[in-house]
C-alpha atoms as a PDB file:
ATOM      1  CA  UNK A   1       5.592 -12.317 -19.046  1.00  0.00           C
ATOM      2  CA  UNK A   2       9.442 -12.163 -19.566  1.00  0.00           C
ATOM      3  CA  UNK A   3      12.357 -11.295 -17.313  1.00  0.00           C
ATOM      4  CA  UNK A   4      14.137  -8.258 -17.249  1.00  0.00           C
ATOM      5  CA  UNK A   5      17.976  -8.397 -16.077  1.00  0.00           C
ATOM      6  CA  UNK A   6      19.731  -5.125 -15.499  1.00  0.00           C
ATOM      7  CA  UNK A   7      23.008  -5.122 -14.704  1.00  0.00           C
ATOM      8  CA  UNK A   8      25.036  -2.755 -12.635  1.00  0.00           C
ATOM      9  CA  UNK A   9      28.778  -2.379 -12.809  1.00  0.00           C
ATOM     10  CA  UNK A  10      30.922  -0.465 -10.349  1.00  0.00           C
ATOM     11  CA  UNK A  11      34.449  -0.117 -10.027  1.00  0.00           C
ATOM     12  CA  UNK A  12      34.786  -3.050  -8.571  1.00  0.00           C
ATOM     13  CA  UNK A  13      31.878  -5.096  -8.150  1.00  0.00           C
ATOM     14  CA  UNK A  14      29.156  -6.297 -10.587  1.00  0.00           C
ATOM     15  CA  UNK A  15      25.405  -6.472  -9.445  1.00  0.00           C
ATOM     16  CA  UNK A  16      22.704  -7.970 -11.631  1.00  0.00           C
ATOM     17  CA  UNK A  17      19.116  -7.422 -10.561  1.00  0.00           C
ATOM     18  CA  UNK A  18      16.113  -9.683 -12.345  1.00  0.00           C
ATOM     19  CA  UNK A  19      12.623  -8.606 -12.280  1.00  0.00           C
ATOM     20  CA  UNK A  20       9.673 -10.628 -13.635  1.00  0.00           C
ATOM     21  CA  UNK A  21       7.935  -8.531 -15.620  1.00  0.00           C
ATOM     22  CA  UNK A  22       3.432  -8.534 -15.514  1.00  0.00           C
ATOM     23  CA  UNK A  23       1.806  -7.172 -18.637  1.00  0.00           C
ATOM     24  CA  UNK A  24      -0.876  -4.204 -17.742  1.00  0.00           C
ATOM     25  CA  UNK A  25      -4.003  -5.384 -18.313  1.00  0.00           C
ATOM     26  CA  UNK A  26      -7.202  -4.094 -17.590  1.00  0.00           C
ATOM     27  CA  UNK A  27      -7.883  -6.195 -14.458  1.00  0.00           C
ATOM     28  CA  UNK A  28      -4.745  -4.338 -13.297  1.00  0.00           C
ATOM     29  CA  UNK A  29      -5.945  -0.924 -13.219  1.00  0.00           C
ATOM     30  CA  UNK A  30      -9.707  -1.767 -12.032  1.00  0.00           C
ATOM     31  CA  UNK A  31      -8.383  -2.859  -8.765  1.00  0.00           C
ATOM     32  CA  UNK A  32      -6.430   0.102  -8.683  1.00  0.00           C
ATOM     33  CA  UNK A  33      -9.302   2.207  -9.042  1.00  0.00           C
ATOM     34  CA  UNK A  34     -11.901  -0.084  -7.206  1.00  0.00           C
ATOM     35  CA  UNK A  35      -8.496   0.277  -4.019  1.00  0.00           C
ATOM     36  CA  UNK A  36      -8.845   3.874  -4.382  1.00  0.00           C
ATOM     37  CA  UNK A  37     -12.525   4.326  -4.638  1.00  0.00           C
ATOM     38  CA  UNK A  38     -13.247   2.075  -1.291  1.00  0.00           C
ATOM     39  CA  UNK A  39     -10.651   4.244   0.202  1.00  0.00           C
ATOM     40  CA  UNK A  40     -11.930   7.680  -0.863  1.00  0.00           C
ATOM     41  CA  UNK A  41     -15.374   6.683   0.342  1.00  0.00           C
ATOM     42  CA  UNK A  42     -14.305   5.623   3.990  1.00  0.00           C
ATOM     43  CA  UNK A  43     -12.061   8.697   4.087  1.00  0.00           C
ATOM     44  CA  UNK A  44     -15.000  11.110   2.569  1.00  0.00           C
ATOM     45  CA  UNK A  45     -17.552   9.903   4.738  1.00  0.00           C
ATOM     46  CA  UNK A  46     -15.896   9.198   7.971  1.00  0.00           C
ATOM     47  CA  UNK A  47     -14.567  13.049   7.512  1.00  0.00           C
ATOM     48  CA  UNK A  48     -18.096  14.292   6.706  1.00  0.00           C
ATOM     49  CA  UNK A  49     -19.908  12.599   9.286  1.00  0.00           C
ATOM     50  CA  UNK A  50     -17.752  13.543  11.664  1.00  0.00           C
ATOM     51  CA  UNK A  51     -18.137  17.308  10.824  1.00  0.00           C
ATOM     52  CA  UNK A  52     -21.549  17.102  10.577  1.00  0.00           C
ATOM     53  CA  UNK A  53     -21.851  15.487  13.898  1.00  0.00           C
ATOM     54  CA  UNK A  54     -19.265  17.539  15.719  1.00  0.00           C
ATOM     55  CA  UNK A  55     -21.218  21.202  14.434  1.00  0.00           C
ATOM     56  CA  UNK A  56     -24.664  19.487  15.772  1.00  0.00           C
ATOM     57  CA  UNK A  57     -23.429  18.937  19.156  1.00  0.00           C
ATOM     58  CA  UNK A  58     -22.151  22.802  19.189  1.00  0.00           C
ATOM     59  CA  UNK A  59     -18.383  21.991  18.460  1.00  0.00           C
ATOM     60  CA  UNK A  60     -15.977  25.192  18.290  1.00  0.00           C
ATOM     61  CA  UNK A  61     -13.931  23.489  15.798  1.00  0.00           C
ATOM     62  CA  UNK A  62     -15.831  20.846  13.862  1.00  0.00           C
ATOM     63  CA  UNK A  63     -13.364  20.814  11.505  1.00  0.00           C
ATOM     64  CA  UNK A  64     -10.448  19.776  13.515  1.00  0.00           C
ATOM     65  CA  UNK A  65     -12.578  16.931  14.759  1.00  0.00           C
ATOM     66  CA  UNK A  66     -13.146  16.006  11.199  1.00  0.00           C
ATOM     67  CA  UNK A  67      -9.387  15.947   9.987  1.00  0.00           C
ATOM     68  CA  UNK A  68      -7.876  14.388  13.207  1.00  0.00           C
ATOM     69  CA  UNK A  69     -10.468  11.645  12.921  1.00  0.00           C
ATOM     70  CA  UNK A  70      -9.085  10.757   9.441  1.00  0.00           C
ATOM     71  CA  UNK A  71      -5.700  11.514  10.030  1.00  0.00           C
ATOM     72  CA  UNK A  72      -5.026  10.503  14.067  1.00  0.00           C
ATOM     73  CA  UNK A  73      -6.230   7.550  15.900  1.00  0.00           C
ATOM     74  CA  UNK A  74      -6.098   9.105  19.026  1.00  0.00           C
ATOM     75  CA  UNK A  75      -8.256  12.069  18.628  1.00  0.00           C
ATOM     76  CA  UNK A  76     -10.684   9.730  16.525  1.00  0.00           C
ATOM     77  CA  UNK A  77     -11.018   7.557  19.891  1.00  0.00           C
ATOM     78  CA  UNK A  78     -11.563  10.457  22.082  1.00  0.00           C
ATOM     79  CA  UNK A  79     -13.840  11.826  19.766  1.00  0.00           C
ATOM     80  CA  UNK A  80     -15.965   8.764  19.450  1.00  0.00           C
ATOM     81  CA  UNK A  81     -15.751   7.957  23.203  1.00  0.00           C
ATOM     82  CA  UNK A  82     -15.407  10.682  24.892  1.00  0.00           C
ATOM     83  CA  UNK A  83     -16.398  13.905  23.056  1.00  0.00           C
ATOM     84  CA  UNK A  84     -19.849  12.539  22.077  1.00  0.00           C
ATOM     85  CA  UNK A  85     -21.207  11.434  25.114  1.00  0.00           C
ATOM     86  CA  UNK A  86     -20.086  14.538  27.035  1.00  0.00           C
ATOM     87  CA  UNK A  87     -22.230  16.833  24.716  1.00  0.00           C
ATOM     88  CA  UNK A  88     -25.955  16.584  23.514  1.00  0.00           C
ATOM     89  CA  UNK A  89     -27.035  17.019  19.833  1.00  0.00           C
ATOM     90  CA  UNK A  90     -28.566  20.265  19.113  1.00  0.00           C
ATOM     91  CA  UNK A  91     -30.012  19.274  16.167  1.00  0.00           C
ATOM     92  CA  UNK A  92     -31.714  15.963  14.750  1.00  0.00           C
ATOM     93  CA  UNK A  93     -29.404  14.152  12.595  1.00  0.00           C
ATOM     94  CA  UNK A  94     -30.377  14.760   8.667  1.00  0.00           C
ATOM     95  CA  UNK A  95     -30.919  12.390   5.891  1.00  0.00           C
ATOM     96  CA  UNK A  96     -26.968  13.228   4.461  1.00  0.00           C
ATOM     97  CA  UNK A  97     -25.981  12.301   8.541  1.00  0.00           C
ATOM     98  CA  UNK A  98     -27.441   9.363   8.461  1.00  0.00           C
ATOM     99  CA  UNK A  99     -25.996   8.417   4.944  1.00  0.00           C
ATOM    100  CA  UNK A 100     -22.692   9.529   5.996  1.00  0.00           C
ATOM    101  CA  UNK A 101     -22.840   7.324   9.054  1.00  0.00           C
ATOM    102  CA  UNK A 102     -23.906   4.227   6.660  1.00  0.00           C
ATOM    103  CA  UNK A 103     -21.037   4.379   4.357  1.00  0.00           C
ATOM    104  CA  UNK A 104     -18.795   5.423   7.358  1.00  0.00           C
ATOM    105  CA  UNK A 105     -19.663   2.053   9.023  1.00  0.00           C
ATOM    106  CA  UNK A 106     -19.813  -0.049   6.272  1.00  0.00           C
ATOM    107  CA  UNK A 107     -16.058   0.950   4.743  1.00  0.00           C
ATOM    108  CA  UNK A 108     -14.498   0.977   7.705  1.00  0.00           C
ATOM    109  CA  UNK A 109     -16.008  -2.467   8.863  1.00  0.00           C
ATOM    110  CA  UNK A 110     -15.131  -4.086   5.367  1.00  0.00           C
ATOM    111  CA  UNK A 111     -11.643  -2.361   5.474  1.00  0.00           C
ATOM    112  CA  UNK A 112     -10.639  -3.763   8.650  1.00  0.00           C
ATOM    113  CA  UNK A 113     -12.534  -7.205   7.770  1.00  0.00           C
ATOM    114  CA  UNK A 114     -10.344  -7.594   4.269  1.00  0.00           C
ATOM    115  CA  UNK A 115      -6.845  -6.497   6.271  1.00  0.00           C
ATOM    116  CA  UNK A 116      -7.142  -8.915   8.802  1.00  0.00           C
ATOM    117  CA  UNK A 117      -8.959 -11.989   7.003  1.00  0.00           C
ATOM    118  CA  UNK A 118      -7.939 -11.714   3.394  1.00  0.00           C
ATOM    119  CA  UNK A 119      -4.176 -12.835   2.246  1.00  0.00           C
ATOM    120  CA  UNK A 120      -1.817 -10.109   1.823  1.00  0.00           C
ATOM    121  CA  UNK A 121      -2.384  -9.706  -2.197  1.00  0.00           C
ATOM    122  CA  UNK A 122      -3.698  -6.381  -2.843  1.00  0.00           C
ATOM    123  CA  UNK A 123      -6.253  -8.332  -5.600  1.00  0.00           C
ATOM    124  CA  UNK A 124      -7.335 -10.413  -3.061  1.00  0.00           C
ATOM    125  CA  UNK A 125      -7.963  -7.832  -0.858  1.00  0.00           C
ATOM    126  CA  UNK A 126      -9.762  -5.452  -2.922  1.00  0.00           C
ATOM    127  CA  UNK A 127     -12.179  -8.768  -3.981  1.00  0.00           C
ATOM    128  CA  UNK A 128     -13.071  -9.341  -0.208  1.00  0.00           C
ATOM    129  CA  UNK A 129     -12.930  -5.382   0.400  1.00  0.00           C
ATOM    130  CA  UNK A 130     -15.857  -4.991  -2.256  1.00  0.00           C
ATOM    131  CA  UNK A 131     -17.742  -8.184  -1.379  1.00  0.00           C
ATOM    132  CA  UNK A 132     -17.831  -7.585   2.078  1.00  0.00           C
ATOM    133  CA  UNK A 133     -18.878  -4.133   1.432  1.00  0.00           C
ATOM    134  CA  UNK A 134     -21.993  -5.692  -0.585  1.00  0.00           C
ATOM    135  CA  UNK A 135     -22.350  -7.515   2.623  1.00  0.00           C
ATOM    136  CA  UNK A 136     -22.026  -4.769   5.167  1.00  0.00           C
ATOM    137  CA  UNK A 137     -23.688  -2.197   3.359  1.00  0.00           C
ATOM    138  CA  UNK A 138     -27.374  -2.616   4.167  1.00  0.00           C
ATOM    139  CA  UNK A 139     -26.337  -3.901   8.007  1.00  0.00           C
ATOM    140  CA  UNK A 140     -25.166  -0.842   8.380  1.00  0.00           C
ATOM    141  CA  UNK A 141     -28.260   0.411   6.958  1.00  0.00           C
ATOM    142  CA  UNK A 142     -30.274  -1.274   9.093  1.00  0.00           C
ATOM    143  CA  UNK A 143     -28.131  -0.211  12.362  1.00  0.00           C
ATOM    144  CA  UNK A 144     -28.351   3.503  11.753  1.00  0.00           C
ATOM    145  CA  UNK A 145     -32.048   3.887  10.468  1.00  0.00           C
ATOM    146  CA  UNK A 146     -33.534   1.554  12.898  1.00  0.00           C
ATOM    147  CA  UNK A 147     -32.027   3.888  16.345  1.00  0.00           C
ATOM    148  CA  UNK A 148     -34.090   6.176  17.733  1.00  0.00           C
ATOM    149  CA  UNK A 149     -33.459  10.095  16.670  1.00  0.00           C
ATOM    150  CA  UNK A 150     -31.159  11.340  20.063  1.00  0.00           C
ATOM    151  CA  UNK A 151     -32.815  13.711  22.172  1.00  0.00           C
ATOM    152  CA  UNK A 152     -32.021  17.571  21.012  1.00  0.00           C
ATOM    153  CA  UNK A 153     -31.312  19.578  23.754  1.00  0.00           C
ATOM    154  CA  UNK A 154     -34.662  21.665  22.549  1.00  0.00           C
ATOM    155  CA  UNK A 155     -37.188  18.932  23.006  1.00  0.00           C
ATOM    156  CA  UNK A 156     -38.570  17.969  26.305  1.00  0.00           C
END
């Protein structure tokens, strides 16, 4: 590691800026890529459960559902509060649902675990992201495959 110093001249003023310079290294660019992949698998899943979920219950527009939930907070929370409860499943949940709903549950737990517990390093945070995903994943597991199928609006 070495320091950098650029410096700036003006008309009439001289800046000098010094930056510490960090040699890429491996370790560097795997939590880069281990950031991106825990972030591309809450995004992916959250949106395709969602979907999924929304065209079971007879949605017009299971794809709005889907993006707002990823994108907005607000339509997420009316979604998942009010949306759901106000119309029945027309269909069983499948095994990709159910999968869906496990890695939804799990990244998003471990996600907002690491942001609030870890310290603000982004290393750090991708360490506790991943272990606590190790952690979460099979609670989650256990959450969604031990409920009861919901009632279709078919069966009596």
């Amino acid at each position: 590691m070495g320091l950098i110093r650029v410096r700036v001249y003006t008309k009439y003023l001289q800046y000098q800026f010094e930056f510490i310079s960090v040699p890429s290294s491996s370790l560097t660019y795997l939590s880069y890529l281990a950031a991106f992949a825990t972030y591309a698998v809450t995004v992916l899943s959250v949106n395709y459960w969602v979907y999924s979920d929304a065209s079971a219950r007879g949605s017009s527009f299971p794809s709005f559902w889907s993006i707002s939930s990823v994108l907005f907070l607000l339509p997420a929370l009316y979604y998942f509060i009010r949306y759901r409860h106000l119309h029945e499943r027309q269909r069983p949940p499948t095994r990709g649902n159910r999968i869906a709903l496990t890695l939804a549950l799990s990244s998003l737990s471990t996600t907002i675990a690491s942001a609030i517990l870890a310290p603000p390093d982004p290393f750090t945070q991708v360490l506790y992201r991943l272990a606590a995903f190790a952690v979460a994943l099979p609670v989650a597991y256990l959450l969604v495959y031990r409920q009861q199928p919901e009632r279709t609006s078919g069966s009596a």
